[in-house]
PDB file of N, CA and C in Angstrom:
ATOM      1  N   UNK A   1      21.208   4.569  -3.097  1.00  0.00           N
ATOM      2  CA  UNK A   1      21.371   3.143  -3.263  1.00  0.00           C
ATOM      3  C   UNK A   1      20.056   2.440  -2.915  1.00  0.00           C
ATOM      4  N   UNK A   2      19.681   1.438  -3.894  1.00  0.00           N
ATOM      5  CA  UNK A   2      18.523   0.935  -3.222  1.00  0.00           C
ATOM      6  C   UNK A   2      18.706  -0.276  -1.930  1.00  0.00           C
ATOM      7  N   UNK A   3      17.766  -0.173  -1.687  1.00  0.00           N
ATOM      8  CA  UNK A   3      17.757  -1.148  -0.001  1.00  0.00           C
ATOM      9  C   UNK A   3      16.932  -2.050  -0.391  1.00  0.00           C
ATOM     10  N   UNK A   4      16.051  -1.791  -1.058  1.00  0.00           N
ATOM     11  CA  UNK A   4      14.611  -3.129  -0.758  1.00  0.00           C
ATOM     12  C   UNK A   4      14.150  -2.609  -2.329  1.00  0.00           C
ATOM     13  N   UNK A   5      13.685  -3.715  -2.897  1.00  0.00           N
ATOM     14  CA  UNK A   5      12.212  -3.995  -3.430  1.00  0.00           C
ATOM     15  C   UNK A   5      10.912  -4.825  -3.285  1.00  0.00           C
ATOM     16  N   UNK A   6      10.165  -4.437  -3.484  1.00  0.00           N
ATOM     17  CA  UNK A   6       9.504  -5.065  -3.808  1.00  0.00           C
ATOM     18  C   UNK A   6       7.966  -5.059  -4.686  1.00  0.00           C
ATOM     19  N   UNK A   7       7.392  -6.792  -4.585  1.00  0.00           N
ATOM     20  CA  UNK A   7       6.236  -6.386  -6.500  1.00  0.00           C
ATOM     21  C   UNK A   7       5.266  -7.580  -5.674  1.00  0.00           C
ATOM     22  N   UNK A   8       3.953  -6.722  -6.452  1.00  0.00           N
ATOM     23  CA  UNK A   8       2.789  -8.118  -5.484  1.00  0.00           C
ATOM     24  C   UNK A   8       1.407  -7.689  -6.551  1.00  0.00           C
ATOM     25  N   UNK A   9       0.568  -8.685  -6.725  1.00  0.00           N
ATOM     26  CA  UNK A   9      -0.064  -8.698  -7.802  1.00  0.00           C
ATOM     27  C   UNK A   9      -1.438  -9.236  -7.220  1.00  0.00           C
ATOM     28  N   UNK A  10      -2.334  -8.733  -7.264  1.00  0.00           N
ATOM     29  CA  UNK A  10      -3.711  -8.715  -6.756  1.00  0.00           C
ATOM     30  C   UNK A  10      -5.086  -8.933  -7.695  1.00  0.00           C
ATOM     31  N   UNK A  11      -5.651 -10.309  -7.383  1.00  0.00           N
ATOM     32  CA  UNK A  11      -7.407 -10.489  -8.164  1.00  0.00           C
ATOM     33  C   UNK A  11      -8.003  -9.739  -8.113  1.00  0.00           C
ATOM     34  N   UNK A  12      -8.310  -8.233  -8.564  1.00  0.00           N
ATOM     35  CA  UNK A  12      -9.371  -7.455  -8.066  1.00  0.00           C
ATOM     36  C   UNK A  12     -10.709  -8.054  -7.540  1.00  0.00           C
ATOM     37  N   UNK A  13     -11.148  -9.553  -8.583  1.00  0.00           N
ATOM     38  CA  UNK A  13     -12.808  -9.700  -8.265  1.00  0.00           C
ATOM     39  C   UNK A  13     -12.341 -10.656  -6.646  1.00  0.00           C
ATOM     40  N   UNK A  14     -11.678 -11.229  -6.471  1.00  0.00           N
ATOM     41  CA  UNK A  14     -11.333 -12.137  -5.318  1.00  0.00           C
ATOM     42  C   UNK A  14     -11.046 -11.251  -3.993  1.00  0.00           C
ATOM     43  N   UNK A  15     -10.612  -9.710  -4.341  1.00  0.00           N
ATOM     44  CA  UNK A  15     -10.109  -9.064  -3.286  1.00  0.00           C
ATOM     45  C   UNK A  15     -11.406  -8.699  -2.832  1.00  0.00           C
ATOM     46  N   UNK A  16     -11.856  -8.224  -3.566  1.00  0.00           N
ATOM     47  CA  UNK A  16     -13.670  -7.265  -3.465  1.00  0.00           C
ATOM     48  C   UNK A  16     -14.302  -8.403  -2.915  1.00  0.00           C
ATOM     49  N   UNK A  17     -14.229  -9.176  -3.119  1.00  0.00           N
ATOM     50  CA  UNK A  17     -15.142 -10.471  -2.855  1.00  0.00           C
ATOM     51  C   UNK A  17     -14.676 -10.960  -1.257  1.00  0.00           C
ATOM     52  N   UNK A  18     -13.062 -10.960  -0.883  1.00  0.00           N
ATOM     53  CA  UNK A  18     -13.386 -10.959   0.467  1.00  0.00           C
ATOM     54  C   UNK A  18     -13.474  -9.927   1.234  1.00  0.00           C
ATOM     55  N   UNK A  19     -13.478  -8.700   0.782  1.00  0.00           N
ATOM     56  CA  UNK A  19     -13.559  -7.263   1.556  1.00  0.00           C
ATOM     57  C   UNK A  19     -15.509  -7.409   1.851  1.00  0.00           C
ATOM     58  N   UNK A  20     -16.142  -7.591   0.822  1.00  0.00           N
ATOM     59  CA  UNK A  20     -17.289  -7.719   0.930  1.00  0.00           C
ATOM     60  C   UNK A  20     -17.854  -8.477   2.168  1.00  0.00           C
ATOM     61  N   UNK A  21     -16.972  -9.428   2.256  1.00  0.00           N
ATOM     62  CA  UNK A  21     -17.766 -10.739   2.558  1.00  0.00           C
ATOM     63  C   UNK A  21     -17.528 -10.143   3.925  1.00  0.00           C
ATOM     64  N   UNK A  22     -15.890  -9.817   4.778  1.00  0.00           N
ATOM     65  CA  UNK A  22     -15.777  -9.348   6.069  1.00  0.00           C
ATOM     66  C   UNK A  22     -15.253  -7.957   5.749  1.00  0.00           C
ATOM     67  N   UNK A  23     -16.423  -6.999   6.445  1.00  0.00           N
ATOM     68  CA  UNK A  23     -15.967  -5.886   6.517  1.00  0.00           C
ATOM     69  C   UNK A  23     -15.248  -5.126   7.305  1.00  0.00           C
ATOM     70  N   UNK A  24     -15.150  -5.788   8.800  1.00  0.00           N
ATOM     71  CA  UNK A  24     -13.196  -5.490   9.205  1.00  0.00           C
ATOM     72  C   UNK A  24     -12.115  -5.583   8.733  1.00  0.00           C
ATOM     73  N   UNK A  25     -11.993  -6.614   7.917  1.00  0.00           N
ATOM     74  CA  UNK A  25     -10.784  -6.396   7.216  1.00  0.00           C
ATOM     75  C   UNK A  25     -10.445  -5.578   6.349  1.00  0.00           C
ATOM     76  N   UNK A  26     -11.233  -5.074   6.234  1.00  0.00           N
ATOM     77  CA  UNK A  26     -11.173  -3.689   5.138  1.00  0.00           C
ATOM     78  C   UNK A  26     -10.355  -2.416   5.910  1.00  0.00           C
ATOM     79  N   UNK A  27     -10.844  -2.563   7.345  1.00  0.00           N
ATOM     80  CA  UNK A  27     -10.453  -1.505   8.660  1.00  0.00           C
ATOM     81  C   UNK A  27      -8.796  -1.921   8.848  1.00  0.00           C
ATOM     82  N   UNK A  28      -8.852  -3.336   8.915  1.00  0.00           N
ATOM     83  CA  UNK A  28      -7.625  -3.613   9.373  1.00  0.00           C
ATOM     84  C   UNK A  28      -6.147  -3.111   8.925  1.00  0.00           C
ATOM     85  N   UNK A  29      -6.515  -3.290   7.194  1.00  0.00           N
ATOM     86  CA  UNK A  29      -5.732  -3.637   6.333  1.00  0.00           C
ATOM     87  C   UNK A  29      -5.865  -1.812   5.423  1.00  0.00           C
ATOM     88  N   UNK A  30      -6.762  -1.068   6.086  1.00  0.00           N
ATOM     89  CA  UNK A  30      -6.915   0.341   5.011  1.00  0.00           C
ATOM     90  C   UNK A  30      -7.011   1.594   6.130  1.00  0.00           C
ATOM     91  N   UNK A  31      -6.317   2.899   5.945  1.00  0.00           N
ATOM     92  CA  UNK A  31      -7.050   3.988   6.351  1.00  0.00           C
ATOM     93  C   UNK A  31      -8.783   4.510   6.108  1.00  0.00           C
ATOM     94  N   UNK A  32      -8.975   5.256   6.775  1.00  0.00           N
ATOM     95  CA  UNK A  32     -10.497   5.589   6.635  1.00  0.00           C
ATOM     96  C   UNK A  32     -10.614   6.117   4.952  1.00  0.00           C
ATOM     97  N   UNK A  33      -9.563   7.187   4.474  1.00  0.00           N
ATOM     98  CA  UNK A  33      -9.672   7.646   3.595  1.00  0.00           C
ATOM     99  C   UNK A  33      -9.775   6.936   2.402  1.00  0.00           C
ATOM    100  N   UNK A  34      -8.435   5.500   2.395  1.00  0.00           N
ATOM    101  CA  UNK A  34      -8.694   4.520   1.646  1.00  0.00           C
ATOM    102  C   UNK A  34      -9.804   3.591   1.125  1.00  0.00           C
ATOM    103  N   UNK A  35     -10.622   3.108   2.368  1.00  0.00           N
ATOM    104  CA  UNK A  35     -11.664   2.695   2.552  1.00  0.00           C
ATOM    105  C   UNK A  35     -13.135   3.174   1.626  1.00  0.00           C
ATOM    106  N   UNK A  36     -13.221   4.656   1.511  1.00  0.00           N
ATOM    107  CA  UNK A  36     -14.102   4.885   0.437  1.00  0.00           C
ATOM    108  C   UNK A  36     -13.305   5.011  -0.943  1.00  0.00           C
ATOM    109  N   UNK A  37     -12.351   4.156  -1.562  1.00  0.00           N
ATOM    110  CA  UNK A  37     -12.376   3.867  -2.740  1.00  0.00           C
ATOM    111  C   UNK A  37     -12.852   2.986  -3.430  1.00  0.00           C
ATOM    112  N   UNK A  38     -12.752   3.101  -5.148  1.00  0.00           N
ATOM    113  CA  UNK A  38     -13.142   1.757  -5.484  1.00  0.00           C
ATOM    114  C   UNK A  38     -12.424   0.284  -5.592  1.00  0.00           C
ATOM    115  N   UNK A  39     -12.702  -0.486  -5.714  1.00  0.00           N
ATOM    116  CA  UNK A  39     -12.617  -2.165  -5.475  1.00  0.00           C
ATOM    117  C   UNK A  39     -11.308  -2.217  -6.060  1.00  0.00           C
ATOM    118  N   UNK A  40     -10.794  -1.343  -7.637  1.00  0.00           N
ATOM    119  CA  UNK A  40      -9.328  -1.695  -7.998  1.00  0.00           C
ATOM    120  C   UNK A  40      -8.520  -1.062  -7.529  1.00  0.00           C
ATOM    121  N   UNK A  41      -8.819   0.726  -6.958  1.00  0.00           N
ATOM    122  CA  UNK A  41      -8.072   1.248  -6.429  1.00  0.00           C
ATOM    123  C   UNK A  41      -7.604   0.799  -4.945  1.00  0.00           C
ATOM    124  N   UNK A  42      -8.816   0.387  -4.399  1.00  0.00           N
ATOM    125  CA  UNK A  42      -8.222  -0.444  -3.334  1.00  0.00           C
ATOM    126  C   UNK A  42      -7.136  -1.601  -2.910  1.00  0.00           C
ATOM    127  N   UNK A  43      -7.448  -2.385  -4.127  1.00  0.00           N
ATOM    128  CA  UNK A  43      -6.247  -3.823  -4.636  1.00  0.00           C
ATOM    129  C   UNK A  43      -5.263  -3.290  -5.097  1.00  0.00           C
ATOM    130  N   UNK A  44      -5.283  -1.676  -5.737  1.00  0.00           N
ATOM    131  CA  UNK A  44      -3.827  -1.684  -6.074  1.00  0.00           C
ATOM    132  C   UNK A  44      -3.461  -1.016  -5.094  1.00  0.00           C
ATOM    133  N   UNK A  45      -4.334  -0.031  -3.947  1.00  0.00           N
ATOM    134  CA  UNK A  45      -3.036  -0.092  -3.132  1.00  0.00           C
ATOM    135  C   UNK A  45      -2.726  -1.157  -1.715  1.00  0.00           C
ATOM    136  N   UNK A  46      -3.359  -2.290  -1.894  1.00  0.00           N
ATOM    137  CA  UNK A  46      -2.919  -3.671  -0.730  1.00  0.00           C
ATOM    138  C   UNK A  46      -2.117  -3.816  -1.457  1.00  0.00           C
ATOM    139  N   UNK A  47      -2.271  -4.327  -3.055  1.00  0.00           N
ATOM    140  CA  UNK A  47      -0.842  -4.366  -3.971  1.00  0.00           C
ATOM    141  C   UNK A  47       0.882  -3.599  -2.795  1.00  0.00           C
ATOM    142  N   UNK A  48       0.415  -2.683  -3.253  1.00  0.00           N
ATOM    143  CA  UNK A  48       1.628  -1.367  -2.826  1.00  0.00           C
ATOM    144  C   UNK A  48       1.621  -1.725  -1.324  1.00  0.00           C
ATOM    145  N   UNK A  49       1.127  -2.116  -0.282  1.00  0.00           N
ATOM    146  CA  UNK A  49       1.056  -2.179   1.277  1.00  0.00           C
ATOM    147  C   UNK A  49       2.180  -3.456   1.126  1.00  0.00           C
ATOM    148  N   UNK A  50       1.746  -4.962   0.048  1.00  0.00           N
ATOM    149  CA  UNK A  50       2.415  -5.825   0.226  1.00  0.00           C
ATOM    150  C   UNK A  50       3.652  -5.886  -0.735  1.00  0.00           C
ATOM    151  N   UNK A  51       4.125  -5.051  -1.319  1.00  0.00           N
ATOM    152  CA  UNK A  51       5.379  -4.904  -2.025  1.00  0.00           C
ATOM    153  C   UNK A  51       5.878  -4.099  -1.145  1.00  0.00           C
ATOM    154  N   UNK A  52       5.414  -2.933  -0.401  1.00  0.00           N
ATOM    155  CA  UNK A  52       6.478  -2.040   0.383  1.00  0.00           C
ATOM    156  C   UNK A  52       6.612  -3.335   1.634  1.00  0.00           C
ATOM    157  N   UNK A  53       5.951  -3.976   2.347  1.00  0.00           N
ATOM    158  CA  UNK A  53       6.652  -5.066   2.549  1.00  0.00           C
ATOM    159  C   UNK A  53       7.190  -6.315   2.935  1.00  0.00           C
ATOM    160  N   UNK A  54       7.321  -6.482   1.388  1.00  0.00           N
ATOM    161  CA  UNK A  54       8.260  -7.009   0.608  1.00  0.00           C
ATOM    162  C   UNK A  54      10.014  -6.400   0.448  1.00  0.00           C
ATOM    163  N   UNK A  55       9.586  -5.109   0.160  1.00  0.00           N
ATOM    164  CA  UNK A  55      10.575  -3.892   0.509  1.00  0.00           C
ATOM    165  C   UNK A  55      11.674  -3.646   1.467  1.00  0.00           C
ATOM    166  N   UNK A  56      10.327  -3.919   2.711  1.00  0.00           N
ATOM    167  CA  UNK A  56      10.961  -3.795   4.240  1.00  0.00           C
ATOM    168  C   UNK A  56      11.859  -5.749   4.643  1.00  0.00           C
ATOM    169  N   UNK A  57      12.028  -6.248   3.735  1.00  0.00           N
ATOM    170  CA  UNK A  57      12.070  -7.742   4.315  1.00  0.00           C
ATOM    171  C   UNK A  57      11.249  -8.689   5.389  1.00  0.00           C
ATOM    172  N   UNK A  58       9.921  -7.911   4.865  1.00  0.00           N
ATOM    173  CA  UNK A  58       8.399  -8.715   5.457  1.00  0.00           C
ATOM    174  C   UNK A  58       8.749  -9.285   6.711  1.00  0.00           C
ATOM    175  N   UNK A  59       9.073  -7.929   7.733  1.00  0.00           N
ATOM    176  CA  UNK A  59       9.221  -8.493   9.386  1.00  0.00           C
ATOM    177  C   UNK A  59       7.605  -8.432   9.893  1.00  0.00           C
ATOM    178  N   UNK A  60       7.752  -9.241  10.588  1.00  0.00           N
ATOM    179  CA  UNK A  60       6.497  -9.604  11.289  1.00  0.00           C
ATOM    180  C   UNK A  60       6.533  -8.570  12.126  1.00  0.00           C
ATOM    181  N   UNK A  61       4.856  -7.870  12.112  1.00  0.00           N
ATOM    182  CA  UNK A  61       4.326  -6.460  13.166  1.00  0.00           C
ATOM    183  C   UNK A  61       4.484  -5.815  12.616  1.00  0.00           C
ATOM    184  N   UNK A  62       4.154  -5.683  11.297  1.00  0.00           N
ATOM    185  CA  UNK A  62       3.764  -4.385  10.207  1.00  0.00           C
ATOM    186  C   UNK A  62       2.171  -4.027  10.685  1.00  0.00           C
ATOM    187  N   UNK A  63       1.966  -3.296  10.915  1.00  0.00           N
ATOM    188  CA  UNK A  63       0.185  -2.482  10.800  1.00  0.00           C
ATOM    189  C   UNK A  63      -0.013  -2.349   9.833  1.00  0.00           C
ATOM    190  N   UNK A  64      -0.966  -2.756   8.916  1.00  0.00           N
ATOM    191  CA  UNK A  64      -1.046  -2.605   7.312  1.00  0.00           C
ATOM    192  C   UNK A  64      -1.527  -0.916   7.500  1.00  0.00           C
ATOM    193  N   UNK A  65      -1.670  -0.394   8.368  1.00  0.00           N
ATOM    194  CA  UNK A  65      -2.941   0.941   8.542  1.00  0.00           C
ATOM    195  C   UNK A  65      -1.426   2.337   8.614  1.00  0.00           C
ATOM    196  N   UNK A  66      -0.231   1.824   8.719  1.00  0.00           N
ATOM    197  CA  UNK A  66       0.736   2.405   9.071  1.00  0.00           C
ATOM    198  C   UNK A  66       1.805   3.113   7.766  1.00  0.00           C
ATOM    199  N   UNK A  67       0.744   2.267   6.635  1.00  0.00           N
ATOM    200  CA  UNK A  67       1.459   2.888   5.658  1.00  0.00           C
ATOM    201  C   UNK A  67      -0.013   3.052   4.494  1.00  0.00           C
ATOM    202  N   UNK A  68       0.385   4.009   3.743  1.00  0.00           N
ATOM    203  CA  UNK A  68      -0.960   4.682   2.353  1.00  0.00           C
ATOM    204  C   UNK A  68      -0.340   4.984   1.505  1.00  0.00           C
ATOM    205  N   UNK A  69      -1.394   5.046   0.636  1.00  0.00           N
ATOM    206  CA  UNK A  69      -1.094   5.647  -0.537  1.00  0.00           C
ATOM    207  C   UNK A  69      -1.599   7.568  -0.802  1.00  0.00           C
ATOM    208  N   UNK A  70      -1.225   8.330  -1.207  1.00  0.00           N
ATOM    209  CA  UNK A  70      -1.672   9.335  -1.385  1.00  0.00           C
ATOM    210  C   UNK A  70      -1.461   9.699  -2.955  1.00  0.00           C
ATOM    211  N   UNK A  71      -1.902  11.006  -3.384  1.00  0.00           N
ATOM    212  CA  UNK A  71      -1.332  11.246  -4.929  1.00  0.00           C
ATOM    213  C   UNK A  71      -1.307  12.406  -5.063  1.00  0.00           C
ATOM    214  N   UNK A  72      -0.248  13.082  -5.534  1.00  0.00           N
ATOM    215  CA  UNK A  72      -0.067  14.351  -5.554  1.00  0.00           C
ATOM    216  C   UNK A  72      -0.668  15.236  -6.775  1.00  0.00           C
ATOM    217  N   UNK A  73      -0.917  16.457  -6.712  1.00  0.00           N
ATOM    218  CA  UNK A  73      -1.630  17.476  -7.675  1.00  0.00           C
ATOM    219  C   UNK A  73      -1.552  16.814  -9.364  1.00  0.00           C
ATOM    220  N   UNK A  74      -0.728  15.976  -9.770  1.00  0.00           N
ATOM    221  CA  UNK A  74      -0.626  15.535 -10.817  1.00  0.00           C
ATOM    222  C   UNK A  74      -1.126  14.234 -10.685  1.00  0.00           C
ATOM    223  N   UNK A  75      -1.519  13.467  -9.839  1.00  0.00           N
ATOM    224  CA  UNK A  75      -1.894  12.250  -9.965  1.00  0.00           C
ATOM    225  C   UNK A  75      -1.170  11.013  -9.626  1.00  0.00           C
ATOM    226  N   UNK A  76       0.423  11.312  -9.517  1.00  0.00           N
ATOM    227  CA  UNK A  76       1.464  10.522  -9.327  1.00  0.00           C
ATOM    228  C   UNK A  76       1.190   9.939  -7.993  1.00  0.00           C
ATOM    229  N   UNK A  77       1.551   8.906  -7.726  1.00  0.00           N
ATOM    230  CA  UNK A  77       1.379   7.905  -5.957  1.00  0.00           C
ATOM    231  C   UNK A  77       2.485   8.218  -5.331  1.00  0.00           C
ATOM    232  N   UNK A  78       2.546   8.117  -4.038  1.00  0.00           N
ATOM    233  CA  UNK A  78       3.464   7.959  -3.309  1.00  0.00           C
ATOM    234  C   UNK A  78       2.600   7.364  -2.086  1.00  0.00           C
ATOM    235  N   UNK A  79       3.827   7.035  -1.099  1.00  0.00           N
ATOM    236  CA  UNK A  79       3.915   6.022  -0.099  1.00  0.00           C
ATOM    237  C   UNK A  79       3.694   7.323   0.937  1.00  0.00           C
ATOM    238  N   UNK A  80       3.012   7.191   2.122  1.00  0.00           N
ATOM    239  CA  UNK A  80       3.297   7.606   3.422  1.00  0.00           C
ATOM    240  C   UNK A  80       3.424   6.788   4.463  1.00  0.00           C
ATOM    241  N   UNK A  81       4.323   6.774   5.845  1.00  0.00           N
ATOM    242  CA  UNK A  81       4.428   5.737   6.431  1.00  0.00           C
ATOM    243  C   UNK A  81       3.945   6.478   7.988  1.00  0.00           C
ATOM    244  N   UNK A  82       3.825   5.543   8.829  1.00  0.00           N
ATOM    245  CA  UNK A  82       3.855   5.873  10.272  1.00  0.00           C
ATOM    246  C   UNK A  82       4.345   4.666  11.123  1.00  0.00           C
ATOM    247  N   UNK A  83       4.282   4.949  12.114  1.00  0.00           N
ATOM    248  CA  UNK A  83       4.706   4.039  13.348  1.00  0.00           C
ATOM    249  C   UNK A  83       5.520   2.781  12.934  1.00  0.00           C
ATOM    250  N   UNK A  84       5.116   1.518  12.770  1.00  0.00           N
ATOM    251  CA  UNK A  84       5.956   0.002  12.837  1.00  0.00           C
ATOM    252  C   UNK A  84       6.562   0.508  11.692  1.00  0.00           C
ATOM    253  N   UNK A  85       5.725   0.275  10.354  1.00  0.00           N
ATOM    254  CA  UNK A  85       6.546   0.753   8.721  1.00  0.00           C
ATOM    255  C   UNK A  85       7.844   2.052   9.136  1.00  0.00           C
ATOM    256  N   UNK A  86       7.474   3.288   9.438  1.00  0.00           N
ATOM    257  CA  UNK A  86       8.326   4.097   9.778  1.00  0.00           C
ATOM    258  C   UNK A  86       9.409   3.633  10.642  1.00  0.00           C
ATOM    259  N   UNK A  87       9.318   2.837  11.408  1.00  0.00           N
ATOM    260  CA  UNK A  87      10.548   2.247  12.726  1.00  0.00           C
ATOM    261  C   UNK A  87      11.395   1.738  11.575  1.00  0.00           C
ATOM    262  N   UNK A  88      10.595  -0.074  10.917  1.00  0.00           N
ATOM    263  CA  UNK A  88      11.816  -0.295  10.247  1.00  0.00           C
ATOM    264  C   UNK A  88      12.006   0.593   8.998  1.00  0.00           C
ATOM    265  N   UNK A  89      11.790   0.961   8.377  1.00  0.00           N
ATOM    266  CA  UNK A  89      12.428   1.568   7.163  1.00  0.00           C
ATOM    267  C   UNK A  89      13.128   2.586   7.956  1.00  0.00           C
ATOM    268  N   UNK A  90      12.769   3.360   9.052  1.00  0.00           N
ATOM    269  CA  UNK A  90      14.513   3.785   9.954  1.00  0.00           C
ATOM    270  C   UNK A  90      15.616   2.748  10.361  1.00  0.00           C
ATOM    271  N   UNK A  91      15.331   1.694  10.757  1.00  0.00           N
ATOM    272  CA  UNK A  91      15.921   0.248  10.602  1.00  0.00           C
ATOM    273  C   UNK A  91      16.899   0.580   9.574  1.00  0.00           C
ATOM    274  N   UNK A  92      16.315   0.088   8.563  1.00  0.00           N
ATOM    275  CA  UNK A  92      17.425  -0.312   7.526  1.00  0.00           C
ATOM    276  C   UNK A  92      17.746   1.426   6.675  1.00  0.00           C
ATOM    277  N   UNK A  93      17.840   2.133   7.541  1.00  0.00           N
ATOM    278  CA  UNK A  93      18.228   3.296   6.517  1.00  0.00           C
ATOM    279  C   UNK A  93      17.421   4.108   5.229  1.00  0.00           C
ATOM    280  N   UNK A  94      16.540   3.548   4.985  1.00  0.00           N
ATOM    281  CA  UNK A  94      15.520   3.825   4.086  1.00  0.00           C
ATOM    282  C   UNK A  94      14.839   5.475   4.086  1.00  0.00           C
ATOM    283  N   UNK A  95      14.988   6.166   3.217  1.00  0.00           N
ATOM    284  CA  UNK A  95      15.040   7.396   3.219  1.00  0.00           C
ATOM    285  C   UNK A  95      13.545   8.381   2.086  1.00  0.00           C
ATOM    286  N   UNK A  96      14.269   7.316   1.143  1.00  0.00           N
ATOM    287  CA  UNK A  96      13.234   7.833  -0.380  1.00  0.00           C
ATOM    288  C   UNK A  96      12.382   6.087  -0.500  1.00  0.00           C
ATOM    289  N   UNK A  97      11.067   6.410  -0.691  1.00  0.00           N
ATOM    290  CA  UNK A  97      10.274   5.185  -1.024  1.00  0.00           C
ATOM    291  C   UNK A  97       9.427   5.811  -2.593  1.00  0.00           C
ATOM    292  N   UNK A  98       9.703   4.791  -3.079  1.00  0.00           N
ATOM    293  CA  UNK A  98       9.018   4.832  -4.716  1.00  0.00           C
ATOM    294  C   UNK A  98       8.044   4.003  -5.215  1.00  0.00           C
ATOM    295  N   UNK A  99       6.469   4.648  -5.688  1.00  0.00           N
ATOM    296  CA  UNK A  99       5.429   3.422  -5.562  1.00  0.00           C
ATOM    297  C   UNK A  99       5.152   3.351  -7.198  1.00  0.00           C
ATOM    298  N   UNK A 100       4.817   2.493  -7.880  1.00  0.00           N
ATOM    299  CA  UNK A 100       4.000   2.278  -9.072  1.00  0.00           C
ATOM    300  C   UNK A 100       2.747   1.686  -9.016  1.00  0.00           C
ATOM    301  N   UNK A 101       1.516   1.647  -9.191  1.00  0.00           N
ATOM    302  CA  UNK A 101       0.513   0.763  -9.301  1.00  0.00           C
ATOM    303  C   UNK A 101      -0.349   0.916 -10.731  1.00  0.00           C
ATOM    304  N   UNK A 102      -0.755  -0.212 -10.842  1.00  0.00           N
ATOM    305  CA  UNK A 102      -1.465  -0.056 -11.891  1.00  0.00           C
ATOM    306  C   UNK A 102      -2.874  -1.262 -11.767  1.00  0.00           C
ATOM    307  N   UNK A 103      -3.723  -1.546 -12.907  1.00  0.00           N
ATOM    308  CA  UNK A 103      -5.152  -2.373 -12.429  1.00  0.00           C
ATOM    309  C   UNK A 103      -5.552  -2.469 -13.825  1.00  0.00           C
ATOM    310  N   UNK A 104      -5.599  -3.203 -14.547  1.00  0.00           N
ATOM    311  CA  UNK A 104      -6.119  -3.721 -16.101  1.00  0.00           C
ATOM    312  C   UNK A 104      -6.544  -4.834 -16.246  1.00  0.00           C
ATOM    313  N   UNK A 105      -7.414  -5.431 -16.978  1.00  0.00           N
ATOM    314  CA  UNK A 105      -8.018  -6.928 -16.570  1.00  0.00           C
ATOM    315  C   UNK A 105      -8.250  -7.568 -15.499  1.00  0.00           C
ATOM    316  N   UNK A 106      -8.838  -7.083 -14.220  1.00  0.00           N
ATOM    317  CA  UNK A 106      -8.706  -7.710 -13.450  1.00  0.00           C
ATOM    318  C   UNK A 106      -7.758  -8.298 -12.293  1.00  0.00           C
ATOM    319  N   UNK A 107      -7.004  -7.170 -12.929  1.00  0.00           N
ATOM    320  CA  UNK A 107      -5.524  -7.937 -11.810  1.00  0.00           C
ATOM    321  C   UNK A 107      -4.971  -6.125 -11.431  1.00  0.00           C
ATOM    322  N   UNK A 108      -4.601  -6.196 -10.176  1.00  0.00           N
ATOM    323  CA  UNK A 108      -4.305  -4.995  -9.851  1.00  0.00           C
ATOM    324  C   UNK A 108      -2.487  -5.507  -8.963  1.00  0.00           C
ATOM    325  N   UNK A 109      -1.552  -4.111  -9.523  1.00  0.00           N
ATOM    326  CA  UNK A 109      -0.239  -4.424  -9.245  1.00  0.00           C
ATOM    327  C   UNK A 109       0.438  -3.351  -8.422  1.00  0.00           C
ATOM    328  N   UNK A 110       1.707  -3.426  -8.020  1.00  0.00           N
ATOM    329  CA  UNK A 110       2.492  -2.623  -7.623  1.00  0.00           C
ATOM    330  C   UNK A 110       3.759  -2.616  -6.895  1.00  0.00           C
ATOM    331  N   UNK A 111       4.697  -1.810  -7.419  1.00  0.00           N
ATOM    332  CA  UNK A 111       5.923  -2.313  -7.365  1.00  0.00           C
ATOM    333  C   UNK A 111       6.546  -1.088  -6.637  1.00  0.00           C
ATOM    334  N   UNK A 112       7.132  -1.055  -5.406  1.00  0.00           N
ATOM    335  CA  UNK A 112       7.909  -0.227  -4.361  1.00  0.00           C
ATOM    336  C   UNK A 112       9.914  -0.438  -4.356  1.00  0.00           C
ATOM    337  N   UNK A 113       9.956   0.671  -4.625  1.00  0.00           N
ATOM    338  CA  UNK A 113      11.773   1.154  -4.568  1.00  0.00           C
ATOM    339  C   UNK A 113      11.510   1.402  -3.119  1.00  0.00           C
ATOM    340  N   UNK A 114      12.726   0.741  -2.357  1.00  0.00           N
ATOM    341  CA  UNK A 114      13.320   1.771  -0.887  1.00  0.00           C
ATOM    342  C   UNK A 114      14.935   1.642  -1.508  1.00  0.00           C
ATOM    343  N   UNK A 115      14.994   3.546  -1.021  1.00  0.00           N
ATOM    344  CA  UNK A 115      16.144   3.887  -1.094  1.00  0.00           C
ATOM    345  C   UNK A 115      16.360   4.279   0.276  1.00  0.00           C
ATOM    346  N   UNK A 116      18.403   4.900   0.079  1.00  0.00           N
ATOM    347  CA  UNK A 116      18.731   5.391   1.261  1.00  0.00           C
ATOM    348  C   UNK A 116      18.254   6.825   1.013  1.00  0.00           C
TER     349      UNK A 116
END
C-alpha cells in the first residue's frame, strides 16, 4: 500500500549557481560521494531528497545527508536512508521506497513512492 508521495522539480542553472556561490551547502544538503557529481545529477538528486520528503510528510529534522541516491549495475536509482529519514519512514511503516529522476532542458525532477 502506498504511504507517501512525493514530486519536486529543480533549475539546474539556479541550483549550480547557488552551490557555487556557497560551498557548504553543497556538504549540508549531499554525501561526499554525491558531491563529485555533475550540476544535473546533483539537482536531480536534491530533486529526489525533496520529494522523499515530501513522501515522509516534510517533518521538520530531516538531515538532507541521511538519505542518497545510489544506482544499481543497470543504472536504475534507488533511495538509501539513515538515521532521522530512517526513524520516520519506521514512523509511518514505510518499507519499500521508489525513486524516478530525470534532467532535460534545464530543469531537473523526481518523483518518490513510500510503500509499506
Amino acid at each position: 500500500m502506498i504511504i507517501g508521495l512525493g514530486i519536486d522539480v529543480v533549475d539546474v542553472a539556479r541550483f549550480a549557481a547557488r552551490i557555487e556561490a556557497n560551498p557548504r551547502l553543497a556538504e549540508r544538503l549531499f554525501t561526499p560521494e554525491e558531491r563529485g557529481l555533475r550540476p544535473e545529477s546533483m539537482a536531480a538528486r536534491f530533486a529526489a531528497k525533496e520529494a522523499l520528503a515530501k513522501a515522509l510528510g516534510a517533518p521538520v529534522g530531516l538531515r538532507w545527508t541521511d538519505a542518497w541516491v545510489v544506482r544499481d549495475s543497470t543504472g536504475r536509482p534507488h533511495l538509501r536512508t539513515q538515521g532521522t529519514v530512517r526513524a520516520r519512514a519506521d514512523e509511518l511503516g514505510i518499507h519499500h521506497l521508489h525513486v524516478s529522476l530525470s534532467h532535460d532542458a534545464g530543469i531537473a525532477s523526481a518523483v518518490v513512492v513510500a510503500e509499506d
